[in-house]
Every structure is written in C-alpha cells, then in structure tokens.
N, C-alpha and C. Protein backbone atom coordinates (compact mmCIF):
# COMPACT_ATOMS: atom_id res chain seq x y z
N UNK A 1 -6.07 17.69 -19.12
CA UNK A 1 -7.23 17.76 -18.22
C UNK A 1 -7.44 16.44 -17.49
N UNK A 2 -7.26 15.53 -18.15
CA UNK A 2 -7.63 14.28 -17.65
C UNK A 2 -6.18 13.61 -16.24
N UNK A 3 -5.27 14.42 -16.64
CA UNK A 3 -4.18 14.14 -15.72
C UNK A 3 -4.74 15.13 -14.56
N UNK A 4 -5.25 16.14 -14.53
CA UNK A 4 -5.74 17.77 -13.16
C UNK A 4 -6.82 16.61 -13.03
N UNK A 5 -7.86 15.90 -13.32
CA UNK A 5 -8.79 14.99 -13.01
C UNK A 5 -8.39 14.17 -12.55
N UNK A 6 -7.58 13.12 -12.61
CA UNK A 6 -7.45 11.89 -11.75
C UNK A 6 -6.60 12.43 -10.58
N UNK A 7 -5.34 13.58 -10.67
CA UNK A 7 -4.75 13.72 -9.60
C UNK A 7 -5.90 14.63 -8.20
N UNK A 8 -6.56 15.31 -9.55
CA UNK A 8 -7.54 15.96 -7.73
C UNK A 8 -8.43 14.59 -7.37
N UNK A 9 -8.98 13.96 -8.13
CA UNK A 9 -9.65 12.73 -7.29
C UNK A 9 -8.36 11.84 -6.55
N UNK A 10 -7.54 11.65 -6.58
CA UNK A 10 -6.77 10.54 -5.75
C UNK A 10 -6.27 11.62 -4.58
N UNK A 11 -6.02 12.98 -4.54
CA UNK A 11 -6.19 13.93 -3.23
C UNK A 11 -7.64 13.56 -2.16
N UNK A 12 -8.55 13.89 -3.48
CA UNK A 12 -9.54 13.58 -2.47
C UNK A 12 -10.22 12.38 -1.79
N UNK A 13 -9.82 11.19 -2.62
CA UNK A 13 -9.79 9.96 -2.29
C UNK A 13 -9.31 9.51 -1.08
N UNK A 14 -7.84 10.10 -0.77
CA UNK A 14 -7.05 10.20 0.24
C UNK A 14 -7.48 10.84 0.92
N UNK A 15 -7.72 12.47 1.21
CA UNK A 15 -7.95 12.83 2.42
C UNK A 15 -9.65 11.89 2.83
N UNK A 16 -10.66 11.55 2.19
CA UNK A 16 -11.60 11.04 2.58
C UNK A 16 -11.27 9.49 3.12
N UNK A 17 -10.00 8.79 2.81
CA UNK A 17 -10.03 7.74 3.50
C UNK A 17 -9.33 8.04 4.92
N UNK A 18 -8.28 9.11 4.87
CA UNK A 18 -8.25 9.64 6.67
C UNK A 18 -9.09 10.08 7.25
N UNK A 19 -10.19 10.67 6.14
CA UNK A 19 -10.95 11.58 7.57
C UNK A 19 -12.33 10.02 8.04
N UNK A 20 -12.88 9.63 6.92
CA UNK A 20 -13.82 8.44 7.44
C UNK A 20 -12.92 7.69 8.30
N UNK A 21 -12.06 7.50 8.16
CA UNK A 21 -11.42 6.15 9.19
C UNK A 21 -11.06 7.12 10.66
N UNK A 22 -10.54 8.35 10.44
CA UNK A 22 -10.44 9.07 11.94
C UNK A 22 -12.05 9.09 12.67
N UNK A 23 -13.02 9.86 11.71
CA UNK A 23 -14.45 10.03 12.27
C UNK A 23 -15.61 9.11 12.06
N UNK A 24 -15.08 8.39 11.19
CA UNK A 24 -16.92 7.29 11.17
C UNK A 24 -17.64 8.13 9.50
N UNK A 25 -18.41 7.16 8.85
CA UNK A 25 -19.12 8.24 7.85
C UNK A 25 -20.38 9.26 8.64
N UNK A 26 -20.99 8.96 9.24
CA UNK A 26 -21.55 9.95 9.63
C UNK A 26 -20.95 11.48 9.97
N UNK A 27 -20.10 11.18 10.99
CA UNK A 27 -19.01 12.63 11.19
C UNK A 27 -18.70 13.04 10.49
N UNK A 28 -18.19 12.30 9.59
CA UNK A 28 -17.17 13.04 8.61
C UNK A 28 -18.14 14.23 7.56
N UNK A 29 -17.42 15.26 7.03
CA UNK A 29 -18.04 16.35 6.48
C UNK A 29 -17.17 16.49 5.34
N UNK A 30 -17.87 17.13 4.46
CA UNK A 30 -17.12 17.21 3.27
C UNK A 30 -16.28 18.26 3.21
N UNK A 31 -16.80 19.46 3.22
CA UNK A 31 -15.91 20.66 3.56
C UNK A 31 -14.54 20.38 4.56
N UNK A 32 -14.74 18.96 5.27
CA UNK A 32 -13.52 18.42 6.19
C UNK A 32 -12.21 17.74 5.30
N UNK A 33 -12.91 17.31 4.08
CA UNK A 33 -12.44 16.54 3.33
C UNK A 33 -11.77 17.26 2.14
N UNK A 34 -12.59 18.34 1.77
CA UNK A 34 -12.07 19.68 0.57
C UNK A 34 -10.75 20.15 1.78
N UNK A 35 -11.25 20.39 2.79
CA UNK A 35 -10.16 21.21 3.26
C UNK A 35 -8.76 20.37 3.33
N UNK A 36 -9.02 18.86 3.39
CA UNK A 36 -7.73 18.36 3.87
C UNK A 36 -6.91 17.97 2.41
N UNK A 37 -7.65 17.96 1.64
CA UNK A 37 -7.04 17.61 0.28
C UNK A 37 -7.01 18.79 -0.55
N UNK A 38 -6.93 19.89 0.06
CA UNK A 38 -6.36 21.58 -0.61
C UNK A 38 -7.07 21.64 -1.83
N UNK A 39 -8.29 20.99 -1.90
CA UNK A 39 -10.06 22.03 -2.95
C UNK A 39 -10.80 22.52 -2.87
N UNK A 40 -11.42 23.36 -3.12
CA UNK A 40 -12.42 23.31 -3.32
C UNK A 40 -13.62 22.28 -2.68
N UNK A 41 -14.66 22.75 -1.89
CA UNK A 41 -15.67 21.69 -1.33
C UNK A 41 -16.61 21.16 -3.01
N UNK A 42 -16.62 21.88 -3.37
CA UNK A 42 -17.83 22.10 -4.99
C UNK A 42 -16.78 20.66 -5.72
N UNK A 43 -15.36 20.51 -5.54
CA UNK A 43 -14.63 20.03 -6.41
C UNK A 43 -15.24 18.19 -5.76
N UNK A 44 -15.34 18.31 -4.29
CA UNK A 44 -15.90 16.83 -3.71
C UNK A 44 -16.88 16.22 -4.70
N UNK A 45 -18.24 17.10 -4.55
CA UNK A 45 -19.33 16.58 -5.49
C UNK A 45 -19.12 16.62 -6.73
N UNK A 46 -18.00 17.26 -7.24
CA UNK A 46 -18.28 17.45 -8.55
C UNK A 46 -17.55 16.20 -9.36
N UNK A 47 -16.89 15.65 -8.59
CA UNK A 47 -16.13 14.25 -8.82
C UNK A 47 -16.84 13.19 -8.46
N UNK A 48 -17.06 13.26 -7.29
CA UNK A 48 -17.80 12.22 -6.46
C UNK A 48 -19.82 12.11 -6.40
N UNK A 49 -19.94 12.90 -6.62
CA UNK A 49 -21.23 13.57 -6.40
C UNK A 49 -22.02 13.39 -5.12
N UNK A 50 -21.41 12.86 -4.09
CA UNK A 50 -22.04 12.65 -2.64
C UNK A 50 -20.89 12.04 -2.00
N UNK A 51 -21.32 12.12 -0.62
CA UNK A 51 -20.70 12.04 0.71
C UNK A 51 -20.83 10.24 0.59
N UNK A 52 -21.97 10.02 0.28
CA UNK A 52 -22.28 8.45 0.42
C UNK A 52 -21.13 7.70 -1.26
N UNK A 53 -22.02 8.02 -2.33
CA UNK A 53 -20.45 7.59 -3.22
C UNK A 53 -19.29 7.70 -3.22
N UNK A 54 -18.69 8.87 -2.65
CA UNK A 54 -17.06 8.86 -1.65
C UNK A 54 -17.11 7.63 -0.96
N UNK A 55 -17.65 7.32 -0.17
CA UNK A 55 -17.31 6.49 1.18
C UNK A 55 -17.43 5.08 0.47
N UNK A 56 -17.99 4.80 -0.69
CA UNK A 56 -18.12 3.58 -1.22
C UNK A 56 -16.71 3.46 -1.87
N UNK A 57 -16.27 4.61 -2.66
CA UNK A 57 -15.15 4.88 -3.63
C UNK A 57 -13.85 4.44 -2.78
N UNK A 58 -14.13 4.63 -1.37
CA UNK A 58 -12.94 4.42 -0.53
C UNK A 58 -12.74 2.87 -0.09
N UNK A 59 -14.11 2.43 0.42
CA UNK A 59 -14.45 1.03 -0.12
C UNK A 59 -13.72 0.25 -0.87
N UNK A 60 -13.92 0.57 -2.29
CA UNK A 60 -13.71 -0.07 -3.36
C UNK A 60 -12.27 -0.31 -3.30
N UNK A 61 -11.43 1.06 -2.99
CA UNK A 61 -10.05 1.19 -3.09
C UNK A 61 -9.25 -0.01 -2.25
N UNK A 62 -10.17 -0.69 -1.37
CA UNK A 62 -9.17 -1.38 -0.42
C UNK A 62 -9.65 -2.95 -1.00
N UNK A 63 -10.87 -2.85 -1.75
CA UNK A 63 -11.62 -4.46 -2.30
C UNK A 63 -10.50 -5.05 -3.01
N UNK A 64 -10.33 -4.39 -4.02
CA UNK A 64 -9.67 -4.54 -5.06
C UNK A 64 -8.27 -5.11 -4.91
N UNK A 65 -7.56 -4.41 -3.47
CA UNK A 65 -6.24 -5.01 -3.32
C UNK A 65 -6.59 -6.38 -2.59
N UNK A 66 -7.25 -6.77 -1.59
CA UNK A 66 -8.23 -7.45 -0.70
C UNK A 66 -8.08 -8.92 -1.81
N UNK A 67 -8.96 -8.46 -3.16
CA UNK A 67 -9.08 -9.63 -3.76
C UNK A 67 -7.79 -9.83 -4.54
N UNK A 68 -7.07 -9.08 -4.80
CA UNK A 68 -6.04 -9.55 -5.35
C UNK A 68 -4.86 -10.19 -4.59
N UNK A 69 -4.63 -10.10 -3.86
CA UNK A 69 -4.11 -10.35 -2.60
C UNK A 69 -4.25 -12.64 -2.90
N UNK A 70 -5.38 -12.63 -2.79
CA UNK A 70 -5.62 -13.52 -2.84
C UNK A 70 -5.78 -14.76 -4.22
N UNK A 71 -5.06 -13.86 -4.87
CA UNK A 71 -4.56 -14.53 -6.67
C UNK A 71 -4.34 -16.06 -6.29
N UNK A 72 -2.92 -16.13 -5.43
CA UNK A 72 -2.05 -16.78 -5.63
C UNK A 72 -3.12 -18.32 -5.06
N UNK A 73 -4.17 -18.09 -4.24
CA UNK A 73 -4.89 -19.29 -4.09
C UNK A 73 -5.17 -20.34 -4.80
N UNK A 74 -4.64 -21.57 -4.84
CA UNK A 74 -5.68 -22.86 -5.54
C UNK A 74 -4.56 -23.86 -4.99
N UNK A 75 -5.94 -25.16 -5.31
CA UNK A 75 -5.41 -26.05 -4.38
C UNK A 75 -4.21 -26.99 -5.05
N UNK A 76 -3.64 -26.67 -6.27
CA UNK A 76 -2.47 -27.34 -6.70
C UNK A 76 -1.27 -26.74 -6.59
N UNK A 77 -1.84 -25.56 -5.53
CA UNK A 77 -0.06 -24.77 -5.71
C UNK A 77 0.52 -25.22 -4.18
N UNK A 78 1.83 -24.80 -3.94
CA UNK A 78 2.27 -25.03 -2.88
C UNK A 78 1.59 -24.36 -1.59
N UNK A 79 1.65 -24.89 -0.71
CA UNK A 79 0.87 -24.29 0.87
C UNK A 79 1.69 -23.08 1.11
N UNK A 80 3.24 -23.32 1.30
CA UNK A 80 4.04 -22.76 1.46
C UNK A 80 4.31 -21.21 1.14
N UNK A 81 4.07 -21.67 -0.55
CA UNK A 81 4.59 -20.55 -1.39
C UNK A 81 2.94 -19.49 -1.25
N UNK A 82 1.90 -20.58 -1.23
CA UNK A 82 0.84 -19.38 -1.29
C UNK A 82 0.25 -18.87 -0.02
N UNK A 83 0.66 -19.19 1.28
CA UNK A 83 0.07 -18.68 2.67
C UNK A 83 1.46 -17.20 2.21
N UNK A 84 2.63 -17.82 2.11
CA UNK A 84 3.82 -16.93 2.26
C UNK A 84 3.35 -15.71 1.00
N UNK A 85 2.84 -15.73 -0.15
CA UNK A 85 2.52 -14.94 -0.92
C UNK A 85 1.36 -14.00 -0.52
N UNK A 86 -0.09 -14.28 0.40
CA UNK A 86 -0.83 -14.04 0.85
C UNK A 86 -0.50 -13.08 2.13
N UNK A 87 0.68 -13.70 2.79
CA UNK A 87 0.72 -12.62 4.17
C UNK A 87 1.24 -11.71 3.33
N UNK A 88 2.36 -11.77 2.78
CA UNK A 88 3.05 -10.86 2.21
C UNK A 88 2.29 -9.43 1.84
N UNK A 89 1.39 -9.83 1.15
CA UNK A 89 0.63 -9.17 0.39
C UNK A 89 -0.60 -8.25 1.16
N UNK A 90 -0.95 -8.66 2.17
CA UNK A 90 -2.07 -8.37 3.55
C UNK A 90 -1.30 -7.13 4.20
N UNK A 91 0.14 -7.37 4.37
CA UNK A 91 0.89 -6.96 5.30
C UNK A 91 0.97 -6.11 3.99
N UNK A 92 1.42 -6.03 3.16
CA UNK A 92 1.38 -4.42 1.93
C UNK A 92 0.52 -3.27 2.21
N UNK A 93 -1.14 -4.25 1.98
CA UNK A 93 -2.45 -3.46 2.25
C UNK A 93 -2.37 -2.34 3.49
N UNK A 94 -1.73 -3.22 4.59
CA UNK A 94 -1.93 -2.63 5.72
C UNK A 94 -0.79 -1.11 6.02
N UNK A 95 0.36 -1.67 5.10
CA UNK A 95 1.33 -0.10 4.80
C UNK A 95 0.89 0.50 3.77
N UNK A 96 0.36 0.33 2.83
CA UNK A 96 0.09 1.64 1.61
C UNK A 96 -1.58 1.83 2.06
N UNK A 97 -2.26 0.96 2.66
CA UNK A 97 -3.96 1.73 2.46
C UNK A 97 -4.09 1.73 4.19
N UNK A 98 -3.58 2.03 5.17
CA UNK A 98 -3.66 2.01 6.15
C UNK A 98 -5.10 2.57 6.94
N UNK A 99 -5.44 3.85 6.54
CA UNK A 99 -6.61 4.22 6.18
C UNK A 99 -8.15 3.54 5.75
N UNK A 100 -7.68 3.59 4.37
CA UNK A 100 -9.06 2.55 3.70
C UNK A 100 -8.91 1.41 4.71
N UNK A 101 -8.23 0.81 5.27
CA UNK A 101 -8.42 -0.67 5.85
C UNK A 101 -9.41 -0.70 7.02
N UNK A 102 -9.21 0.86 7.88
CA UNK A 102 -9.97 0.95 8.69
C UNK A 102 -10.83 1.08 8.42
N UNK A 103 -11.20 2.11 7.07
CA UNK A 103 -12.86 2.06 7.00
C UNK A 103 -13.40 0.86 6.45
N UNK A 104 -12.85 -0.11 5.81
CA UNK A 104 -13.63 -1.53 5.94
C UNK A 104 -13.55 -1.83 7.00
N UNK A 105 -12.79 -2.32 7.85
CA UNK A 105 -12.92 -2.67 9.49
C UNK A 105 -14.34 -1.98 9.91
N UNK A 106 -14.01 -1.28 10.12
CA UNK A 106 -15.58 -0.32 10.36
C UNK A 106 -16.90 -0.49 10.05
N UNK A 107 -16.72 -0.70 8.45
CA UNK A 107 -18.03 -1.05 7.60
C UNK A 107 -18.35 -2.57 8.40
N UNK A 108 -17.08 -3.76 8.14
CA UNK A 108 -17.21 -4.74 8.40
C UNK A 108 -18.11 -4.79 9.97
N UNK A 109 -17.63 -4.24 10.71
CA UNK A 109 -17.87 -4.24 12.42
C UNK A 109 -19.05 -3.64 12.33
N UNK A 110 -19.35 -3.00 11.19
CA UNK A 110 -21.21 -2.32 11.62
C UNK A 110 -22.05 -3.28 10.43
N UNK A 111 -21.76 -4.14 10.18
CA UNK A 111 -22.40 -4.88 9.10
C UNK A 111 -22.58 -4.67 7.94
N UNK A 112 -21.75 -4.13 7.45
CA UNK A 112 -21.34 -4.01 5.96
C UNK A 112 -22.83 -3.10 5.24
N UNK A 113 -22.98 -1.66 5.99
CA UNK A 113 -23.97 -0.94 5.30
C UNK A 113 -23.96 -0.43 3.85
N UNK A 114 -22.87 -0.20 3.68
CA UNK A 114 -22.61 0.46 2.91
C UNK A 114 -22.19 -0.50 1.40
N UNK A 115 -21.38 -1.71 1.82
CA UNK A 115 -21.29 -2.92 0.67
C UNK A 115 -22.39 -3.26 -0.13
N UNK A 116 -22.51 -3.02 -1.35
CA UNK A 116 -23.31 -3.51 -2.59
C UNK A 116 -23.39 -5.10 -2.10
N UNK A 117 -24.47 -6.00 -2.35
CA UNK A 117 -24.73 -7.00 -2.36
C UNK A 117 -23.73 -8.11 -3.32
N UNK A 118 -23.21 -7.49 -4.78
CA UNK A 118 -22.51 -7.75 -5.68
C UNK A 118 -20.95 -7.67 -4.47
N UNK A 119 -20.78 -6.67 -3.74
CA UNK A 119 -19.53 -7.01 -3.07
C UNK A 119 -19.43 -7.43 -2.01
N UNK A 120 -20.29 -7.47 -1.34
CA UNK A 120 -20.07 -8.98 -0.29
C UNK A 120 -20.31 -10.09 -0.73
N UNK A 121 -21.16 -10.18 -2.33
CA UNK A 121 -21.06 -12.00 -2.56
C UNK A 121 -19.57 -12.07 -3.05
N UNK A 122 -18.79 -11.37 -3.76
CA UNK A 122 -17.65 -11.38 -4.29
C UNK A 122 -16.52 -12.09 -3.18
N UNK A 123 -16.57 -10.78 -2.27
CA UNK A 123 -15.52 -11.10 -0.99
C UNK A 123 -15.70 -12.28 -0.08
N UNK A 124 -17.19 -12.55 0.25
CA UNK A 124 -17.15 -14.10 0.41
C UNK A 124 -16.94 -15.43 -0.21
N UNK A 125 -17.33 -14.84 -1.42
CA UNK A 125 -17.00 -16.26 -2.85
C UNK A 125 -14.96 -16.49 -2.46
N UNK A 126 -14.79 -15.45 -2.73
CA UNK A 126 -13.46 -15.33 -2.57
C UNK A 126 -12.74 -16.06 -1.15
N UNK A 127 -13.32 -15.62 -0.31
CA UNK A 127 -13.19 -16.11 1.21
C UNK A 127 -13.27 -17.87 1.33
N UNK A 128 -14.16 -18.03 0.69
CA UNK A 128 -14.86 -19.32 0.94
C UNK A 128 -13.85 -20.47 -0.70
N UNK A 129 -13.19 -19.58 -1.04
CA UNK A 129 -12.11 -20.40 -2.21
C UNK A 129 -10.82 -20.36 -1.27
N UNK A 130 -10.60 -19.61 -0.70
CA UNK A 130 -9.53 -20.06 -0.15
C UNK A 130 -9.57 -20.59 0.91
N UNK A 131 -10.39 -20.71 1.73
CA UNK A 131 -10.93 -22.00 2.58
C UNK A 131 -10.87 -23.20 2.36
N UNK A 132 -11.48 -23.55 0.77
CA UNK A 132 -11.51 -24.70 0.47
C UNK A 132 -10.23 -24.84 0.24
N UNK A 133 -9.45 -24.24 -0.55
CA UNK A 133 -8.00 -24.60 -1.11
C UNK A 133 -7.52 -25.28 0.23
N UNK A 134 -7.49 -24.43 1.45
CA UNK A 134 -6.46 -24.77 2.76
C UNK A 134 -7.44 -26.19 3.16
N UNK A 135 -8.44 -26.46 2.82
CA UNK A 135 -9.25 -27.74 3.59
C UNK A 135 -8.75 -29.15 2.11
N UNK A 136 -8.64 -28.13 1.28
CA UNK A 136 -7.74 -29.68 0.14
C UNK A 136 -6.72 -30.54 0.79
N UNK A 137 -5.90 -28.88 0.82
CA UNK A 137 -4.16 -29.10 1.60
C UNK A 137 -4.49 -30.11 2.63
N UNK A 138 -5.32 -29.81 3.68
CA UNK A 138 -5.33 -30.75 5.19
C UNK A 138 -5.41 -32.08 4.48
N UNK A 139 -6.86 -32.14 3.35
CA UNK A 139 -7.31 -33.75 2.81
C UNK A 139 -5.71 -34.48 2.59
N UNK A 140 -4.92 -33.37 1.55
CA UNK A 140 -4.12 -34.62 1.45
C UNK A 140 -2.57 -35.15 2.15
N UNK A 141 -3.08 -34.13 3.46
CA UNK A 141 -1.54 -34.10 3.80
C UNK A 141 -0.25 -33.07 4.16
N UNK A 142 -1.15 -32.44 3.07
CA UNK A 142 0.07 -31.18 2.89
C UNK A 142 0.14 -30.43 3.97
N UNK A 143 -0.91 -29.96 4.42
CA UNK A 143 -0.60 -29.35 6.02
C UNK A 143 -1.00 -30.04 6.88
N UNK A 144 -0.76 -29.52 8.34
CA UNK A 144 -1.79 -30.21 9.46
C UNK A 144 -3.37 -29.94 9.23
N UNK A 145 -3.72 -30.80 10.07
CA UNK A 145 -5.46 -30.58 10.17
C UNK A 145 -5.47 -29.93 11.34
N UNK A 146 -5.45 -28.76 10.73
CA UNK A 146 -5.71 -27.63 10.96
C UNK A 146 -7.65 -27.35 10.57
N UNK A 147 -8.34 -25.96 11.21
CA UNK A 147 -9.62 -25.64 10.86
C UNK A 147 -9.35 -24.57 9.59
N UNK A 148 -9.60 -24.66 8.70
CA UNK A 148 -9.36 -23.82 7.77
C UNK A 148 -10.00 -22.10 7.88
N UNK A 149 -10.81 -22.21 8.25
CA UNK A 149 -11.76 -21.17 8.58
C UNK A 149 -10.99 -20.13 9.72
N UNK A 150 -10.84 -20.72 10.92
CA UNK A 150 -9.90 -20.18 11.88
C UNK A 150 -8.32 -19.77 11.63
N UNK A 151 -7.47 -20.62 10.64
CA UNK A 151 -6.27 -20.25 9.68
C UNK A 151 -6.62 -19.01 8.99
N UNK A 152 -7.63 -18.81 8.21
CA UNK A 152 -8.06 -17.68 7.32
C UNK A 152 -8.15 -16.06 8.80
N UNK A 153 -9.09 -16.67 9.71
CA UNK A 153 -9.37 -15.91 10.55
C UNK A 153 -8.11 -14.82 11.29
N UNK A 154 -7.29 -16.07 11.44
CA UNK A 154 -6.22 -15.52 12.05
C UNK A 154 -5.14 -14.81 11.21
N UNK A 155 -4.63 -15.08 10.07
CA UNK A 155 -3.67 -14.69 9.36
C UNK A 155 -4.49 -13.06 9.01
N UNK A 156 -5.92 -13.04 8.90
CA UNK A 156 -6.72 -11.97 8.73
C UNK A 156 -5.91 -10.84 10.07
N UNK A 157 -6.21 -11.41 11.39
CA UNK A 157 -6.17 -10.29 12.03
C UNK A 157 -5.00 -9.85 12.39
N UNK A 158 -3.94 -10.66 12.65
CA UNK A 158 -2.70 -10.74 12.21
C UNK A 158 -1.67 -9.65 11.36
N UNK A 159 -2.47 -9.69 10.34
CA UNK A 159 -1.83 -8.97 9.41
C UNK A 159 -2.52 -7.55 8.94
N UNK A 160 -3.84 -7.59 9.28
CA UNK A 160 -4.56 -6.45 9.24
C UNK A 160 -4.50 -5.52 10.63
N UNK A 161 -3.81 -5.98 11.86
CA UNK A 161 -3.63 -5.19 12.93
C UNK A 161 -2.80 -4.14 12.87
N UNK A 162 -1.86 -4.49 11.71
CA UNK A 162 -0.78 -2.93 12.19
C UNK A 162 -1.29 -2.01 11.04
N UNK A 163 -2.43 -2.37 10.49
CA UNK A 163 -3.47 -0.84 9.76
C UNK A 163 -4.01 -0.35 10.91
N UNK A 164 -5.42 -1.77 11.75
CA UNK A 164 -6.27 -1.17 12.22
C UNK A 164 -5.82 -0.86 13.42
N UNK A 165 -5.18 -1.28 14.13
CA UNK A 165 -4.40 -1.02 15.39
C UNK A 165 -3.05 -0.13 15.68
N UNK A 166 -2.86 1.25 15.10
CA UNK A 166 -1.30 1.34 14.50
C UNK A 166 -1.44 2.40 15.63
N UNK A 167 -2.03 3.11 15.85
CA UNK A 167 -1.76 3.62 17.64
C UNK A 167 -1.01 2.93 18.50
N UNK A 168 -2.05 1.54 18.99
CA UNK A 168 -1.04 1.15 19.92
C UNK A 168 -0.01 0.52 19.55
N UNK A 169 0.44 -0.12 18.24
CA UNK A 169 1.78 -0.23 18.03
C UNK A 169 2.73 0.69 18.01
N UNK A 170 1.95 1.91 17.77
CA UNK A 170 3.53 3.16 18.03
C UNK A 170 3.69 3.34 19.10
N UNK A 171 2.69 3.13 19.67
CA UNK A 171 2.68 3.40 21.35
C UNK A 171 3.95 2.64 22.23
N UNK A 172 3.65 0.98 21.46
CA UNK A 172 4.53 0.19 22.17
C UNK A 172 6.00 0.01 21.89
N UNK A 173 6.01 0.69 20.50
CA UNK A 173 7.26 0.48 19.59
C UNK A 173 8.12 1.83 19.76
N UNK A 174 6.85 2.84 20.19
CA UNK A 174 7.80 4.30 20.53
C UNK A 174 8.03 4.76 19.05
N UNK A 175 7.68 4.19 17.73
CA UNK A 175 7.59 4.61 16.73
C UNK A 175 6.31 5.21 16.21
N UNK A 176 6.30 6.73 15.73
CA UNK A 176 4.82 7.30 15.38
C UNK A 176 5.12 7.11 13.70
N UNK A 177 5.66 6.25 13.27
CA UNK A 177 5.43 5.57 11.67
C UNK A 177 6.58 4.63 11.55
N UNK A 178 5.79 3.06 11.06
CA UNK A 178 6.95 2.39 10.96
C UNK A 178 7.29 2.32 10.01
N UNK A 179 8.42 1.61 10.07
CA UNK A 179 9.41 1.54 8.46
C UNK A 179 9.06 0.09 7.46
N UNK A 180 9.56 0.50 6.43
CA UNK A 180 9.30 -0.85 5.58
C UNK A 180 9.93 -2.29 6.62
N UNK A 181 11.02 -1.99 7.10
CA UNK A 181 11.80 -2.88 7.59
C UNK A 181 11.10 -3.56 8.92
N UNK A 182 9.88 -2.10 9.23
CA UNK A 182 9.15 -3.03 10.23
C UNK A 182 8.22 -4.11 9.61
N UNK A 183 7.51 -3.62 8.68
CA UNK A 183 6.63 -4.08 7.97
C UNK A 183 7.30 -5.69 7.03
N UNK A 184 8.39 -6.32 6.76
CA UNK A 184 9.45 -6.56 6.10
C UNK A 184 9.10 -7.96 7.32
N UNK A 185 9.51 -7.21 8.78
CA UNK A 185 10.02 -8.55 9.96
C UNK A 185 8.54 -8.79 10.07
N UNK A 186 7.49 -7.81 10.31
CA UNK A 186 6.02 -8.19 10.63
C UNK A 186 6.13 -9.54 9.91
N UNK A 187 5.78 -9.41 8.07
CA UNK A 187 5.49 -10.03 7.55
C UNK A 187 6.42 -11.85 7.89
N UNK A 188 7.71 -11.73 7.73
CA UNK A 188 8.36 -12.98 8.16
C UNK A 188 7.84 -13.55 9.26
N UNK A 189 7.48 -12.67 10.09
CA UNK A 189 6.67 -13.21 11.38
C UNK A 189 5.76 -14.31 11.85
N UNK A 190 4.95 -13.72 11.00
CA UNK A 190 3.71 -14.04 10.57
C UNK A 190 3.98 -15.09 10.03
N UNK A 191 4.33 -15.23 8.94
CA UNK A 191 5.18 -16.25 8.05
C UNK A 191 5.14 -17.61 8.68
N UNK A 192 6.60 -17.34 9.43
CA UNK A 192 7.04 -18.35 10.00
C UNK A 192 6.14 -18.96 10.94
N UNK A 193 5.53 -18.86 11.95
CA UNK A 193 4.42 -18.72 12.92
C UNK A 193 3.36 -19.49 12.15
N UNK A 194 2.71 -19.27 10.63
CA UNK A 194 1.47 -19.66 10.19
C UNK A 194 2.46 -21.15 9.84
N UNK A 195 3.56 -21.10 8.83
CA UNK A 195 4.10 -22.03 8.27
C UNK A 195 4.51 -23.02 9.19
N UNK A 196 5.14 -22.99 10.35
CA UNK A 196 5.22 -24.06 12.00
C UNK A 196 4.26 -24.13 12.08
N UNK A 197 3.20 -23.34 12.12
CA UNK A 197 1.84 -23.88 12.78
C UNK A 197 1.22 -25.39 11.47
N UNK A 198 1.71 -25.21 10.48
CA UNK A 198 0.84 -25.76 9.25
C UNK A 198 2.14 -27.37 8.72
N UNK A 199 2.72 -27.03 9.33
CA UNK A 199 3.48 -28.12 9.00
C UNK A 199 2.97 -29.56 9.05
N UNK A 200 3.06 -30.54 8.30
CA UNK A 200 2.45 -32.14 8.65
C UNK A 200 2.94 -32.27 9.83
N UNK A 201 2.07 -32.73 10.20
CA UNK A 201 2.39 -34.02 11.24
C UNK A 201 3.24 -35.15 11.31
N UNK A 202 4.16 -35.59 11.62
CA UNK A 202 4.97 -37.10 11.45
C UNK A 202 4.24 -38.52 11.23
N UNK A 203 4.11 -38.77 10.34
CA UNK A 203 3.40 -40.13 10.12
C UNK A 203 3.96 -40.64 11.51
C-alpha cells in the first residue's frame, strides 16, 4: 500500500508541477491535474487535501534541491571546485525539475505568496552564506573583486534559464527537448565564463 501511495502522489506531484507552471495557481484546476496524472480527482485531496497544499508540495520539491545544490559552499574550499560544483548542480535542477523551477520563478516574481516565512528565511540565510563565502574569496585573493551579490545573481539566471526559458531555446536550437549533452556543454559554459570571469588579477 505504501508503494500505490507514494507512486500516485509523485504522478500527481508531477502532473501539478506542469499544470501550475503552464497556468499560474489560480488557473490551474484540480480535476486538470487528476486528469493529467490518470486519477481520480477525490485521489488529489485525498493525498494532498487542497489545491493550495499541492502548490506548496511543488514548492518544496524544488527547495530542497535549491538548498542542496549549495552544500559544497564555505569559505575554505576551493573557488574553483565549488562555483564548478554549484553550476553543475543548478544546471541538474533545471533538467530533472524543469517544471517546479517555473513555479518558483513565478512564486518568486509575484512575491513569494505562497512561501512559509520559515522558507524564505532558510533560502535567504542560505543565499546570504554563499555570498559571504565568494566576498572571503575576493578578501583574500582568491578571486577577482568581483560584487558577490551580482556573481550569485548571474550564475542564478544563467543556469536557471534553460528551465524557465526552454521555449525559446527550442525555438532557437530547433530542438523541442534537449539532451543531456546539451545540458553537459550548458553547464561547461557557464563554467568556464564564471571561472575567467573570477580569476585573480596579476599582482
């Protein structure tokens, strides 16, 4: 039972993170959501118990990688190894939760209605540690002085564009799904680009 339980919730998990990220939470309908994940509408609430705890549940699903993502942060490890561990890892989010990413984008862009107070202090605590880590690095050298804040900013949109933006990349790529191998060069991309950008300066 408990295996027919977690697999119909991760159906419905899924079709509710395509249909909120196609329609917005308001639009979206549940019976839209039973239908796309082949249940029962009764089976939505009966897991979830609302339209509004779904949309948090979908939430959650993308926090969790979000903060982990960001393990490899502190200020005694290499710049190198942990910007390069960090895109890596952004650029994952954006191929397996492509979906959920938008509906944080979303939440984020309408002011985080729906975020518990407990999870926006989290995701900023978090935000604001790896800030400091990259403003250590500048203190001693290790990278350029660089703005740390704007580094964070950018590697953010960067790597979160081919979730929230994946229209017009098929558009431009002529691909309607890319491959790991796109996802693979994205990431080196990025990479290389943040890592030139972060390099010291020449005494």
């Amino acid at each position: 039972m408990s295996t027919i339980r977690e697999r119909n919730k991760e159906l419905i998990l899924r079709a509710a993170s395509e249909e909120f990220a196609d329609k917005g939470f308001a639009a979206t309908k549940t019976s839209d959501i039973a239908a796309k994940a082949g249940l029962p509408k009764p089976n939505v609430y009966y897991y979830f118990k609302s339209k509004e705890n779904l949309y948090r549940e979908v939430l959650e699903s993308i926090i969790a990688p979000i903060m982990q993502a960001s393990t490899p942060f502190n200020a005694e490890g290499d710049p190198r190894e942990v910007l390069s561990g960090y895109i890596r890892s952004k650029i994952r989010i954006s191929r397996d939760l492509p979906h959920a990413s938008k509906v944080f984008a979303s939440e984020i862009m309408h002011g985080a209605p729906h975020l518990s107070a407990a999870q926006v202090e989290q995701l900023n605590a978090q935000a604001q540690h790896n800030i400091a880590c990259i403003g250590q690095w500048v203190e001693r050298g290790l990278i350029a002085p660089i703005d740390p804040h704007h580094l964070m900013f950018s590697i953010w949109a960067a790597t979160q564009t081919y979730a929230d933006f994946d229209w017009q990349i098929s558009a431009i790529t002529g691909k309607a799904k890319l491959a790991d191998s796109d996802y693979d060069a994205a990431a080196q991309t990025i990479i290389r680009l943040v890592l030139k950008g972060c390099e010291p300066e020449p005494a």
